[in-house]
PDB file of N, CA and C in Angstrom:
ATOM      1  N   UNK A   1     -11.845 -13.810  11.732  1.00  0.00           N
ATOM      2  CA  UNK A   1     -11.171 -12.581  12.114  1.00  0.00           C
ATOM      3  C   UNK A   1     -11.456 -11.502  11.063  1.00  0.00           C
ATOM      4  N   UNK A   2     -11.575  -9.812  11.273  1.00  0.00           N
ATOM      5  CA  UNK A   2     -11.949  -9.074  10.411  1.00  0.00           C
ATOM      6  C   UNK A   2     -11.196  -8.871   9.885  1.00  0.00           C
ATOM      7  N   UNK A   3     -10.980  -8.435   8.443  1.00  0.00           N
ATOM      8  CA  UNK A   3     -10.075  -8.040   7.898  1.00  0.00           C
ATOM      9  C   UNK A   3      -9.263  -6.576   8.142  1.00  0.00           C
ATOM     10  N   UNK A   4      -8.157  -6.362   8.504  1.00  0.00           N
ATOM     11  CA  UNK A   4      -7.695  -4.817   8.591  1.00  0.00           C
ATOM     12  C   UNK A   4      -7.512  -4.106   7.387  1.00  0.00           C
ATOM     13  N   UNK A   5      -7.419  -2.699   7.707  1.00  0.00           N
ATOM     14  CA  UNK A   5      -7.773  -1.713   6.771  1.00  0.00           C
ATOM     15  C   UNK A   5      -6.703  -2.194   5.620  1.00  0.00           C
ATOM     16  N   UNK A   6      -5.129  -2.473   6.309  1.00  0.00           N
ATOM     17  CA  UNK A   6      -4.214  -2.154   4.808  1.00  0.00           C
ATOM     18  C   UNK A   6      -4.288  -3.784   4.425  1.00  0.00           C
ATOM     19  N   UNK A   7      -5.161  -4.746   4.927  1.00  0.00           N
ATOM     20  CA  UNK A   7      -5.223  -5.956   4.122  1.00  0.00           C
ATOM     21  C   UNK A   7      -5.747  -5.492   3.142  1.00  0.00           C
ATOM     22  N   UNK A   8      -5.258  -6.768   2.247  1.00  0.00           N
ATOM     23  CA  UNK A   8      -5.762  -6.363   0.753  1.00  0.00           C
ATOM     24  C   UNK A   8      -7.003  -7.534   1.431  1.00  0.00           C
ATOM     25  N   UNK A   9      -8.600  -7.272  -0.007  1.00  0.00           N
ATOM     26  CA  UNK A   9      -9.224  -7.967  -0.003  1.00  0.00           C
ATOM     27  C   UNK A   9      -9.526  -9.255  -0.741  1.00  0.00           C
ATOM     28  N   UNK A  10     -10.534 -10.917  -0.740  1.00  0.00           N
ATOM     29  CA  UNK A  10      -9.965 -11.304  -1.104  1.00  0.00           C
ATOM     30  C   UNK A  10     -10.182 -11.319  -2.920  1.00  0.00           C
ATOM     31  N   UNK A  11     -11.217 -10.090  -3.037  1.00  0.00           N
ATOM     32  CA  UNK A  11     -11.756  -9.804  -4.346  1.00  0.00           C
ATOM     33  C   UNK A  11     -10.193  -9.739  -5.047  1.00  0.00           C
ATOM     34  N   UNK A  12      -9.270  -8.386  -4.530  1.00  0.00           N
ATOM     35  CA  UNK A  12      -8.391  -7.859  -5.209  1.00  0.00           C
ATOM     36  C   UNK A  12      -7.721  -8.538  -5.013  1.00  0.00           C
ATOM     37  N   UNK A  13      -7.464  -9.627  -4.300  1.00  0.00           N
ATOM     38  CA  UNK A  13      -5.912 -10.481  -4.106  1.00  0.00           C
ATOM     39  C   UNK A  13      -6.604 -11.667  -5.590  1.00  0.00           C
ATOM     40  N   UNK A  14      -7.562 -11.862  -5.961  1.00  0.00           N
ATOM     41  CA  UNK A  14      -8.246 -12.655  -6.916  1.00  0.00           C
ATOM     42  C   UNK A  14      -7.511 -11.982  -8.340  1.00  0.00           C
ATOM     43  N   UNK A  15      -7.793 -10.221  -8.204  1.00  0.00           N
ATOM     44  CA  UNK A  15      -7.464  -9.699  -9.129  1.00  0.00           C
ATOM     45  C   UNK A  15      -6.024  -9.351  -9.593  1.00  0.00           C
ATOM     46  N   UNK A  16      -4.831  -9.786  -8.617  1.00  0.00           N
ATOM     47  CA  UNK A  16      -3.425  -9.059  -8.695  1.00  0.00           C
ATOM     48  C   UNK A  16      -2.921 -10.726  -8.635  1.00  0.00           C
ATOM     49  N   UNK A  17      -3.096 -11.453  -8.195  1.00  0.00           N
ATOM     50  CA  UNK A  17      -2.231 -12.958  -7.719  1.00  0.00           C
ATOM     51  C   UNK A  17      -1.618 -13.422  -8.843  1.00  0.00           C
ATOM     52  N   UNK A  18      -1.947 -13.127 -10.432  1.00  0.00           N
ATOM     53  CA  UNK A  18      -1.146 -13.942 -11.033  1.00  0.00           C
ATOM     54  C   UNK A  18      -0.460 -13.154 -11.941  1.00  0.00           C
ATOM     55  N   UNK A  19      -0.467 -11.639 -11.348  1.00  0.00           N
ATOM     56  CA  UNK A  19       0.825 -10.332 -11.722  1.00  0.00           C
ATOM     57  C   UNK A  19       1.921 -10.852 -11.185  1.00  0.00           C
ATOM     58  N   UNK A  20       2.194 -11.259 -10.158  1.00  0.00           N
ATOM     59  CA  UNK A  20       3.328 -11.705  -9.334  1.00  0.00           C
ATOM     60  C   UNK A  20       4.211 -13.127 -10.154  1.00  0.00           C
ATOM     61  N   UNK A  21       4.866 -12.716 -10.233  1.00  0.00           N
ATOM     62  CA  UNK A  21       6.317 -13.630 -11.017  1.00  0.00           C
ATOM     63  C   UNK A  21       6.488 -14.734  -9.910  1.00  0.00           C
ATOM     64  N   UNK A  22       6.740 -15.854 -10.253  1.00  0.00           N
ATOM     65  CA  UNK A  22       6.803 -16.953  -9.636  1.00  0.00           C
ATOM     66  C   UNK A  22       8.199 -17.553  -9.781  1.00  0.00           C
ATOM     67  N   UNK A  23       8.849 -17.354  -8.488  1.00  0.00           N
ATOM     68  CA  UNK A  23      10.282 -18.108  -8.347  1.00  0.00           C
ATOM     69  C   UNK A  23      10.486 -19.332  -8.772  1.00  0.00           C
ATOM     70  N   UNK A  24      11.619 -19.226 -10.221  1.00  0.00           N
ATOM     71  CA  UNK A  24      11.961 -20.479 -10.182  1.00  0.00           C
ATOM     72  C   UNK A  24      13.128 -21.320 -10.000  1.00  0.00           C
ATOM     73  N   UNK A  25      13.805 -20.257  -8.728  1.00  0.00           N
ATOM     74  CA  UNK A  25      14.837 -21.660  -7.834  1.00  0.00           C
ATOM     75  C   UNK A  25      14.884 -21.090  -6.334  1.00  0.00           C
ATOM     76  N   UNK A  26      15.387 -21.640  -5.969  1.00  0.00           N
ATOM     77  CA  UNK A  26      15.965 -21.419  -4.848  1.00  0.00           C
ATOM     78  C   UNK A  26      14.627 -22.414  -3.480  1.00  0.00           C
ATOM     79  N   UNK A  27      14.508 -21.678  -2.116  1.00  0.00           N
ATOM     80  CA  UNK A  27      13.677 -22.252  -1.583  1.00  0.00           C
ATOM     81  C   UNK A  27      12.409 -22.204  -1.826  1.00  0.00           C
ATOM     82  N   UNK A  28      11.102 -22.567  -1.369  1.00  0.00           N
ATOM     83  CA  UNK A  28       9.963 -22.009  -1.497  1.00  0.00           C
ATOM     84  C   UNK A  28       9.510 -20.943  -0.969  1.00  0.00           C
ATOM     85  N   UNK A  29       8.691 -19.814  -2.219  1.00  0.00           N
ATOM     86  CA  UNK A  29       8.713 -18.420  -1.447  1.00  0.00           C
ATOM     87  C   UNK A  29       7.844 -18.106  -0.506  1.00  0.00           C
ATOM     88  N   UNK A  30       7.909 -17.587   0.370  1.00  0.00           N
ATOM     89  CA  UNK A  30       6.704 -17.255   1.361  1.00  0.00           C
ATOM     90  C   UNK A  30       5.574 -16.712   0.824  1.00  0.00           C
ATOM     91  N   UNK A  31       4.304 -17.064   1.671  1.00  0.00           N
ATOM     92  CA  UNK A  31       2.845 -16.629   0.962  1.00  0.00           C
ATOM     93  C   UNK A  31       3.030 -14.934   0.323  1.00  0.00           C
ATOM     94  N   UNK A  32       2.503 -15.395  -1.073  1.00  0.00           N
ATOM     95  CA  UNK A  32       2.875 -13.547  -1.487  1.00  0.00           C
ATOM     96  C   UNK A  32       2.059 -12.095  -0.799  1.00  0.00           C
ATOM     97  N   UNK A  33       0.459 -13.458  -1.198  1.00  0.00           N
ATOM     98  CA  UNK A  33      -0.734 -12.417  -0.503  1.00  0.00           C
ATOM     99  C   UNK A  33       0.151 -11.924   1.010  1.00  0.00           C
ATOM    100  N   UNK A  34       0.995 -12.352   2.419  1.00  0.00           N
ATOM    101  CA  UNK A  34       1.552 -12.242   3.205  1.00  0.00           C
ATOM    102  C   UNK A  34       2.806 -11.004   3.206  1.00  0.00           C
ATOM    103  N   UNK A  35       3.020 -11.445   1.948  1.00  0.00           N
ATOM    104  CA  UNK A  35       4.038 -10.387   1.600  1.00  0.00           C
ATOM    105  C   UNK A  35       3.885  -9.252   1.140  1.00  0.00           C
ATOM    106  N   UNK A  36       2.463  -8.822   0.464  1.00  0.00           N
ATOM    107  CA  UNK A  36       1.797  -8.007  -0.124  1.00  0.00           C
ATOM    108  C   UNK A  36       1.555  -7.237   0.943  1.00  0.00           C
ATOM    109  N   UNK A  37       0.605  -7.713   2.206  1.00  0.00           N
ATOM    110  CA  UNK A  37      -0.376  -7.243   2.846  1.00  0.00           C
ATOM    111  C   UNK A  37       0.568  -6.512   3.963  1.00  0.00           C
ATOM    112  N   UNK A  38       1.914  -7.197   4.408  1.00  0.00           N
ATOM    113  CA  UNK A  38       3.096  -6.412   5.330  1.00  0.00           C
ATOM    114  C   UNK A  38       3.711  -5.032   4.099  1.00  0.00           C
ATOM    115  N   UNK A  39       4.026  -5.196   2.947  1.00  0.00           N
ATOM    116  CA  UNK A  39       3.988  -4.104   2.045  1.00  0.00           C
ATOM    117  C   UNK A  39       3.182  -2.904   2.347  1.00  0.00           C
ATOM    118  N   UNK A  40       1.680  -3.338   2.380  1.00  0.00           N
ATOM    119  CA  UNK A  40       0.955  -2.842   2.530  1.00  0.00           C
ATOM    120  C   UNK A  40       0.820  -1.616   4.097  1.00  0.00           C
ATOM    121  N   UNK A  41       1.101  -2.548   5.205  1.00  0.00           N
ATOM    122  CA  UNK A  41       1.358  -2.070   6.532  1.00  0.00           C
ATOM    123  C   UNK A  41       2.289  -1.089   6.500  1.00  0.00           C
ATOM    124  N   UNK A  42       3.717  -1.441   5.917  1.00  0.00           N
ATOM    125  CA  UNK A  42       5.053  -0.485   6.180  1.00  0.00           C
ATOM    126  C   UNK A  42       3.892   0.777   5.671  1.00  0.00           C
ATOM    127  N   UNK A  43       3.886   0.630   3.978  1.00  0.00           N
ATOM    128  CA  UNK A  43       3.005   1.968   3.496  1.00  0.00           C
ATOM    129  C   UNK A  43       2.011   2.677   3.941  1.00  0.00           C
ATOM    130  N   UNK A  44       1.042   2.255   5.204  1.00  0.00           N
ATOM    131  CA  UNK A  44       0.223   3.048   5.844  1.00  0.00           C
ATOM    132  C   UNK A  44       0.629   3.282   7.035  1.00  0.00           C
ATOM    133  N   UNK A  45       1.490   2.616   7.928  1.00  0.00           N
ATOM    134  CA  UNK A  45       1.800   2.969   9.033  1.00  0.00           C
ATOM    135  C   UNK A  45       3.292   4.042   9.347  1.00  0.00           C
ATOM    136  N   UNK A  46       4.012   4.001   7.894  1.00  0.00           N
ATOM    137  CA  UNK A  46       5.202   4.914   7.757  1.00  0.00           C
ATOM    138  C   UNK A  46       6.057   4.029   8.868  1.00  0.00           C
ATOM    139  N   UNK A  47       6.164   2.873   9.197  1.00  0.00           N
ATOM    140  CA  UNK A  47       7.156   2.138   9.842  1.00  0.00           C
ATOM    141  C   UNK A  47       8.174   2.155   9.362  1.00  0.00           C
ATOM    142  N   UNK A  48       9.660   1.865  10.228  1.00  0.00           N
ATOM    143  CA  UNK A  48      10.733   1.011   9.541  1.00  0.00           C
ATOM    144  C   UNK A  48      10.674  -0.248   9.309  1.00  0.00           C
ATOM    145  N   UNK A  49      11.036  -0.758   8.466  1.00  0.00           N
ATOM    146  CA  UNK A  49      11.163  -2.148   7.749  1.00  0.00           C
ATOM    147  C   UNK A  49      11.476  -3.066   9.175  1.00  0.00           C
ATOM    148  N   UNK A  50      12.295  -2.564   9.970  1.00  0.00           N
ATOM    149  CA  UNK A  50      12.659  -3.551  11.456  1.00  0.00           C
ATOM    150  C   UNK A  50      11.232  -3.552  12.338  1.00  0.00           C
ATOM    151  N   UNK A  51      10.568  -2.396  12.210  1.00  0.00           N
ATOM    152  CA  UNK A  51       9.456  -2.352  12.887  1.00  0.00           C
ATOM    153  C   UNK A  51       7.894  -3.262  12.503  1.00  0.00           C
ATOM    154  N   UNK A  52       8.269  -4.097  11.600  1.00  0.00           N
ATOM    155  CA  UNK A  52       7.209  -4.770  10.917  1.00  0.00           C
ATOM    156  C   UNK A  52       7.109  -5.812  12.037  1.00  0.00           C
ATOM    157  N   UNK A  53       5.743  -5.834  12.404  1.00  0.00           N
ATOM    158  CA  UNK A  53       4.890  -6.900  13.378  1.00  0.00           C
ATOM    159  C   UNK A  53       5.221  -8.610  12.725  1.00  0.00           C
ATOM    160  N   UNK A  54       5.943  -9.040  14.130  1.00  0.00           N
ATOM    161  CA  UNK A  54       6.268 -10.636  13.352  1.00  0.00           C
ATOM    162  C   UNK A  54       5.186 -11.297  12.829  1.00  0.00           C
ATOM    163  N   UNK A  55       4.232 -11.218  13.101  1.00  0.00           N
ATOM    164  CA  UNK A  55       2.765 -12.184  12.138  1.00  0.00           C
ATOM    165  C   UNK A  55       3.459 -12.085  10.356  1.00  0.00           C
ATOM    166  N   UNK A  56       3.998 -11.010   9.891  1.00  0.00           N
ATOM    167  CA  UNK A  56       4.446 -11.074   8.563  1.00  0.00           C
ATOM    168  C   UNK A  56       5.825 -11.551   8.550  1.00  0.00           C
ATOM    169  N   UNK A  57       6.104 -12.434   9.506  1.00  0.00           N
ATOM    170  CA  UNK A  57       7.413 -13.113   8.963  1.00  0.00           C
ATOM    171  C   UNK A  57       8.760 -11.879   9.638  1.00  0.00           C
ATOM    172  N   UNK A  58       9.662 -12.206   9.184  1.00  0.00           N
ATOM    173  CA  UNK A  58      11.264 -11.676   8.943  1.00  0.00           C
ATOM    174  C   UNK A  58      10.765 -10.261   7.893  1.00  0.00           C
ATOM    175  N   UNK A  59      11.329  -9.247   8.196  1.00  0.00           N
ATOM    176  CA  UNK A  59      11.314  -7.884   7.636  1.00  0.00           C
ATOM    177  C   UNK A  59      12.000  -8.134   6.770  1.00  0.00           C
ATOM    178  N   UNK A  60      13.212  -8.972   6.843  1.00  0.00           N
ATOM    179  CA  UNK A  60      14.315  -8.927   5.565  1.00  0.00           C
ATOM    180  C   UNK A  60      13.528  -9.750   4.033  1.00  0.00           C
ATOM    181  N   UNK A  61      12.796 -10.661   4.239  1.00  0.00           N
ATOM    182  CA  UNK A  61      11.885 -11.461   3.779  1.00  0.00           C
ATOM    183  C   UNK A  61      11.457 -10.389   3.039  1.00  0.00           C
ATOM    184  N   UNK A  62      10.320  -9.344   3.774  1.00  0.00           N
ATOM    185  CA  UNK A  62       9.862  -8.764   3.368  1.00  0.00           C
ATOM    186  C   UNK A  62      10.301  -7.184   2.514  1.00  0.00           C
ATOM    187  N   UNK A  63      10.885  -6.818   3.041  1.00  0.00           N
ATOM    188  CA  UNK A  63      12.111  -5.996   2.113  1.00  0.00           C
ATOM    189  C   UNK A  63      12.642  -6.411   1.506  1.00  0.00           C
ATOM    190  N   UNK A  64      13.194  -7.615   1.544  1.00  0.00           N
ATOM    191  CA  UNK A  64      13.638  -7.670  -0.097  1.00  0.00           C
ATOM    192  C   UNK A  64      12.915  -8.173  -1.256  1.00  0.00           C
ATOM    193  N   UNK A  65      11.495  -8.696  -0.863  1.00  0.00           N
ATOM    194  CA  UNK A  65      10.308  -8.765  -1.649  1.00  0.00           C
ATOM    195  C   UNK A  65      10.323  -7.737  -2.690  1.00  0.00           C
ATOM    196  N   UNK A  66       9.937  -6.720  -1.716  1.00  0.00           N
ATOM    197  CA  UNK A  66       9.714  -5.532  -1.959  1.00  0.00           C
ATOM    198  C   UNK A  66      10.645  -4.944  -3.174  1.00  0.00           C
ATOM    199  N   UNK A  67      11.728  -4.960  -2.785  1.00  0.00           N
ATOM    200  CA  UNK A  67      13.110  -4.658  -3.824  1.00  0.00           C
ATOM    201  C   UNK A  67      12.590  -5.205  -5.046  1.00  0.00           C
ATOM    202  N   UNK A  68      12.662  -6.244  -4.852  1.00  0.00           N
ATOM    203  CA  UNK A  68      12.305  -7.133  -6.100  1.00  0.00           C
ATOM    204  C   UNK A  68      11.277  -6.581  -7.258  1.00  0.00           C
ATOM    205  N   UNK A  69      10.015  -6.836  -6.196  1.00  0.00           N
ATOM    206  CA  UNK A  69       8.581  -6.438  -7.292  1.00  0.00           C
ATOM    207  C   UNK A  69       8.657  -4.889  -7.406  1.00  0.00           C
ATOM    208  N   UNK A  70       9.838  -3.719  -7.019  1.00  0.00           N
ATOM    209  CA  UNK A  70       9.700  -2.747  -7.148  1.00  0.00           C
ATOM    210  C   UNK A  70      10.550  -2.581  -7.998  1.00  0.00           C
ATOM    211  N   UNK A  71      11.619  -2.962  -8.567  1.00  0.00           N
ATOM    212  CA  UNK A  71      12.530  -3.147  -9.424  1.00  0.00           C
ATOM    213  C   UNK A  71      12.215  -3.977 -10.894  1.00  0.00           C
ATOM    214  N   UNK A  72      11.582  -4.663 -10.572  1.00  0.00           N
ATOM    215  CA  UNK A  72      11.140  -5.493 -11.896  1.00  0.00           C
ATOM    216  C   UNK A  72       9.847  -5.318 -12.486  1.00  0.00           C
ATOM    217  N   UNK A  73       8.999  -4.351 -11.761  1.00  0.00           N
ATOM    218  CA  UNK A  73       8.007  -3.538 -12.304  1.00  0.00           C
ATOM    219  C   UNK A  73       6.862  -4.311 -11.548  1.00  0.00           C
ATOM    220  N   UNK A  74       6.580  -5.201 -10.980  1.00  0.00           N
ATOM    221  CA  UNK A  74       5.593  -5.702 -10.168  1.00  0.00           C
ATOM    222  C   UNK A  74       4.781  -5.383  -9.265  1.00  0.00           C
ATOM    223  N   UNK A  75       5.070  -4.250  -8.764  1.00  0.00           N
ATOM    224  CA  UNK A  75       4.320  -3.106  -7.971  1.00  0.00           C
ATOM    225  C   UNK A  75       3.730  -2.402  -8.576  1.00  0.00           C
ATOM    226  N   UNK A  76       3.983  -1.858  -9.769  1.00  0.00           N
ATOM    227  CA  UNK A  76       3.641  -1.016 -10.659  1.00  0.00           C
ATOM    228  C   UNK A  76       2.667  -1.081 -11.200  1.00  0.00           C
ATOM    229  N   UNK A  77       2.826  -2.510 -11.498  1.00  0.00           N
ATOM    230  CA  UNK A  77       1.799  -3.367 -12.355  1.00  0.00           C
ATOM    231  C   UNK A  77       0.454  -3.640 -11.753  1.00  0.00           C
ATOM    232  N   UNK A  78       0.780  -3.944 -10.625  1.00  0.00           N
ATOM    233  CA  UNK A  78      -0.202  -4.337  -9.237  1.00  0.00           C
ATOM    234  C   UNK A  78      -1.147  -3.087  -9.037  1.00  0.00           C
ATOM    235  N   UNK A  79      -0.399  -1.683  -8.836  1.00  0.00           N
ATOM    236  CA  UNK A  79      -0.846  -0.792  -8.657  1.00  0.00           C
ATOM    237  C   UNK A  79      -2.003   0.056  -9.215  1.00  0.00           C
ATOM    238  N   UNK A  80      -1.445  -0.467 -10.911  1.00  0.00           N
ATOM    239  CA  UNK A  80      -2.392   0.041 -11.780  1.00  0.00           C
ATOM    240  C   UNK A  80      -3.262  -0.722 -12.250  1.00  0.00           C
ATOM    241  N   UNK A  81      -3.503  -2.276 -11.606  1.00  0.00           N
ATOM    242  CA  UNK A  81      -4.200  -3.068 -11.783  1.00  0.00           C
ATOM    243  C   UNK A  81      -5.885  -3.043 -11.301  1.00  0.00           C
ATOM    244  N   UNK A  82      -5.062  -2.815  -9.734  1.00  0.00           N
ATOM    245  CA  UNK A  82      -5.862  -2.168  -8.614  1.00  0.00           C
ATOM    246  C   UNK A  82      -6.546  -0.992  -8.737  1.00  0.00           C
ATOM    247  N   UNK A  83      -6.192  -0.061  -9.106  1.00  0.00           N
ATOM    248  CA  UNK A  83      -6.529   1.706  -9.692  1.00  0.00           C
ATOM    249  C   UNK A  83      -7.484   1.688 -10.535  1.00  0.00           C
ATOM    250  N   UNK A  84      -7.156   0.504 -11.608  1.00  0.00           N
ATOM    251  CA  UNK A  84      -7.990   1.005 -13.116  1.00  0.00           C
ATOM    252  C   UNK A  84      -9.530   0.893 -12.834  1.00  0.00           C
ATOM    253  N   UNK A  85      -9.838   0.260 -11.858  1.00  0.00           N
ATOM    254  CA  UNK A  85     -11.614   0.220 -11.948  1.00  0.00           C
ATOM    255  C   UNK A  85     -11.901   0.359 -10.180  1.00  0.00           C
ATOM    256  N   UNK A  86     -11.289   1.593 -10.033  1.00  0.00           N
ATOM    257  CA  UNK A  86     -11.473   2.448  -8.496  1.00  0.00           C
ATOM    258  C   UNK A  86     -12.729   3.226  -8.833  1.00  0.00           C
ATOM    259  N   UNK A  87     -13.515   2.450  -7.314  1.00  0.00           N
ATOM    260  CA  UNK A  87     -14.263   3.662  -7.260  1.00  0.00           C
ATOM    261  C   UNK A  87     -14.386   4.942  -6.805  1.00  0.00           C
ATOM    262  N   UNK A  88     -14.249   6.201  -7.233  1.00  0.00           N
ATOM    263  CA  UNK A  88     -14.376   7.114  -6.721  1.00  0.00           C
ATOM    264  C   UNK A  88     -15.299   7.776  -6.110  1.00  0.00           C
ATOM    265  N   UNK A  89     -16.225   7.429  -5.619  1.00  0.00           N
ATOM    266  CA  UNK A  89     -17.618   7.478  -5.479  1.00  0.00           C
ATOM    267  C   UNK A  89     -17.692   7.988  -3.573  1.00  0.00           C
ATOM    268  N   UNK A  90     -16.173   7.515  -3.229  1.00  0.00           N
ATOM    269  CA  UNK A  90     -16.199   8.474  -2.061  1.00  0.00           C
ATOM    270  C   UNK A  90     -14.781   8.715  -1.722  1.00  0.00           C
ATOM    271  N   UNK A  91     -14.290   9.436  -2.233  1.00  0.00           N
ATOM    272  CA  UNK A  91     -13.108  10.462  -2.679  1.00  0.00           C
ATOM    273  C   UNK A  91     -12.975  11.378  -1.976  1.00  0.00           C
ATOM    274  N   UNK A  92     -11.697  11.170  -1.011  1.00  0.00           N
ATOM    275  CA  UNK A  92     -11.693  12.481   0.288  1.00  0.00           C
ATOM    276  C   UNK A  92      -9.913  13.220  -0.016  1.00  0.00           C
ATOM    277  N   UNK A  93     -10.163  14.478  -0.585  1.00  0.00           N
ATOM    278  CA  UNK A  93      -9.154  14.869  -0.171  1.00  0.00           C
ATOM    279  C   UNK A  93      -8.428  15.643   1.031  1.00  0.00           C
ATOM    280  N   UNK A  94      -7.615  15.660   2.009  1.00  0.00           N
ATOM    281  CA  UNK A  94      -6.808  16.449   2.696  1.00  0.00           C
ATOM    282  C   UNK A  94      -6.794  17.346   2.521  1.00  0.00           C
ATOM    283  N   UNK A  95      -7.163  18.665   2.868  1.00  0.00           N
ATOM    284  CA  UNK A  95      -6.829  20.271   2.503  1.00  0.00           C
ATOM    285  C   UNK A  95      -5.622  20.491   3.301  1.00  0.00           C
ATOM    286  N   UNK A  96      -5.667  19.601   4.216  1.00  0.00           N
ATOM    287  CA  UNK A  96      -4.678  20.307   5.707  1.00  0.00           C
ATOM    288  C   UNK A  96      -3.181  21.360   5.475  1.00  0.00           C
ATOM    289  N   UNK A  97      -3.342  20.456   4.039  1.00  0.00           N
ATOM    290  CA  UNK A  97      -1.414  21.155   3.750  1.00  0.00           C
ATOM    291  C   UNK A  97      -2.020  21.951   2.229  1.00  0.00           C
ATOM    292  N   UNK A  98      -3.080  22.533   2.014  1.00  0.00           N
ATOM    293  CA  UNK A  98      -3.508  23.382   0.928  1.00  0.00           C
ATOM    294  C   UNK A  98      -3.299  24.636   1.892  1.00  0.00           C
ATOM    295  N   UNK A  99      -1.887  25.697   1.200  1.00  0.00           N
ATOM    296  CA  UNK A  99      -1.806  26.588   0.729  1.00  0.00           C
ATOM    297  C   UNK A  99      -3.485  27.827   0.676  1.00  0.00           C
ATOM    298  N   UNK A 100      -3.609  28.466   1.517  1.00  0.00           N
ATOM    299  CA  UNK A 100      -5.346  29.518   1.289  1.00  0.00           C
ATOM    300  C   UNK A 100      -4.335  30.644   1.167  1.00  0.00           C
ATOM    301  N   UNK A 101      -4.979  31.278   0.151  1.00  0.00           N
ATOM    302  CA  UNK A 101      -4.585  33.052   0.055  1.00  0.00           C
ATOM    303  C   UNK A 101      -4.538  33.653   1.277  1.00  0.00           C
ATOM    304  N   UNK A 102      -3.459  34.741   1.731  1.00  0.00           N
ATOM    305  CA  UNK A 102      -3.629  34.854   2.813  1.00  0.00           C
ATOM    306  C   UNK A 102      -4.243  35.575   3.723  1.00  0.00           C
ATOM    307  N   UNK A 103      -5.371  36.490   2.732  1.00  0.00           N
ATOM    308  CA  UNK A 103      -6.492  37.074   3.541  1.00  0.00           C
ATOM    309  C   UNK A 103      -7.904  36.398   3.168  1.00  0.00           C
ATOM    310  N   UNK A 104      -7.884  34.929   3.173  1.00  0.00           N
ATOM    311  CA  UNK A 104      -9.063  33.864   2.672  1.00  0.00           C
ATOM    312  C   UNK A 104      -9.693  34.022   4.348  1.00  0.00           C
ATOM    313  N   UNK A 105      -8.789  33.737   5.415  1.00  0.00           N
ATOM    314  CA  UNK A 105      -8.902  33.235   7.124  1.00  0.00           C
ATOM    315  C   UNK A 105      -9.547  34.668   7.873  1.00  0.00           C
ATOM    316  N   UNK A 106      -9.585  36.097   7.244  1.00  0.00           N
ATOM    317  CA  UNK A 106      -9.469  37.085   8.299  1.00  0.00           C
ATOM    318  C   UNK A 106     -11.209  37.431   7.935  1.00  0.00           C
ATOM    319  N   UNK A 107     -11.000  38.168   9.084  1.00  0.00           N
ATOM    320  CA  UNK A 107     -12.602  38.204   9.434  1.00  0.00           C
ATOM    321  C   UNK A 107     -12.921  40.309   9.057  1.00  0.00           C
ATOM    322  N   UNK A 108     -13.975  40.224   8.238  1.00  0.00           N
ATOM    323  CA  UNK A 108     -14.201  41.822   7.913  1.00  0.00           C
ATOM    324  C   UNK A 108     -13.931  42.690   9.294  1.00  0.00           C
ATOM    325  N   UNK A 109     -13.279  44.143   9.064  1.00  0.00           N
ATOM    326  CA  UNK A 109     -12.999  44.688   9.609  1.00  0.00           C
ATOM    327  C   UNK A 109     -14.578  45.387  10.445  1.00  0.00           C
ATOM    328  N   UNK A 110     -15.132  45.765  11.760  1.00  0.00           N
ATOM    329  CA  UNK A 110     -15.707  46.482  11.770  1.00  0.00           C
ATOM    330  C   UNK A 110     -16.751  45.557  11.995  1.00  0.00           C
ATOM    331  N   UNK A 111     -16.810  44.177  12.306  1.00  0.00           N
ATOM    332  CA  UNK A 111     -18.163  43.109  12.858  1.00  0.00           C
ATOM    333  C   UNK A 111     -17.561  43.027  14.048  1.00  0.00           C
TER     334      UNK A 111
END
């Protein structure tokens, strides 16, 4: 099966897997890479947490993951893990919501 866009890959799941703090009580935790990659979904699709596609389990599962590695710095960590050796090499920014002077758009008087 192909991988989707907000999966992580399995280069970077190689590179972040042993940032993640490892529970030591309670039940056994659900696959993290699983938990990562629905993280991942809410953040590109702008879903609600209820709206998460069951293939990633229980939303609550996954929100309170989330709580967790966002609270105890594990996202953070992940984030800038991921970042530090980005390539920028095809770097697109959005203008859509850039602000143009407001006679940048008008067309010379007299053509």
């Amino acid at each position: 099966m192909a991988q989707k866009r907000y999966e992580i890959s399995d280069e970077q799941w190689d590179q972040i897997k042993n940032l993640i703090p490892i529970a030591k009580t309670g039940r056994p935790p659900k696959d993290n890479r699983l938990i990562f990659n629905a993280i991942l979904w809410i953040a590109r699709s702008g879903a609600a947490w209820r709206d998460l596609p069951e293939r990633f389990g229980s939303w609550k599962t996954v929100y309170s993951r989330f709580c967790k590695w966002r609270n105890d710095g594990t996202l953070l960590t992940i984030f800038r893990e991921l970042t530090s050796e980005a390539d920028y090499e095809n770097l697109n920014i959005d203008s859509t919501c850039i602000k143009a002077h407001q006679h940048s758009a008008s067309a010379k008087k007299g053509l």
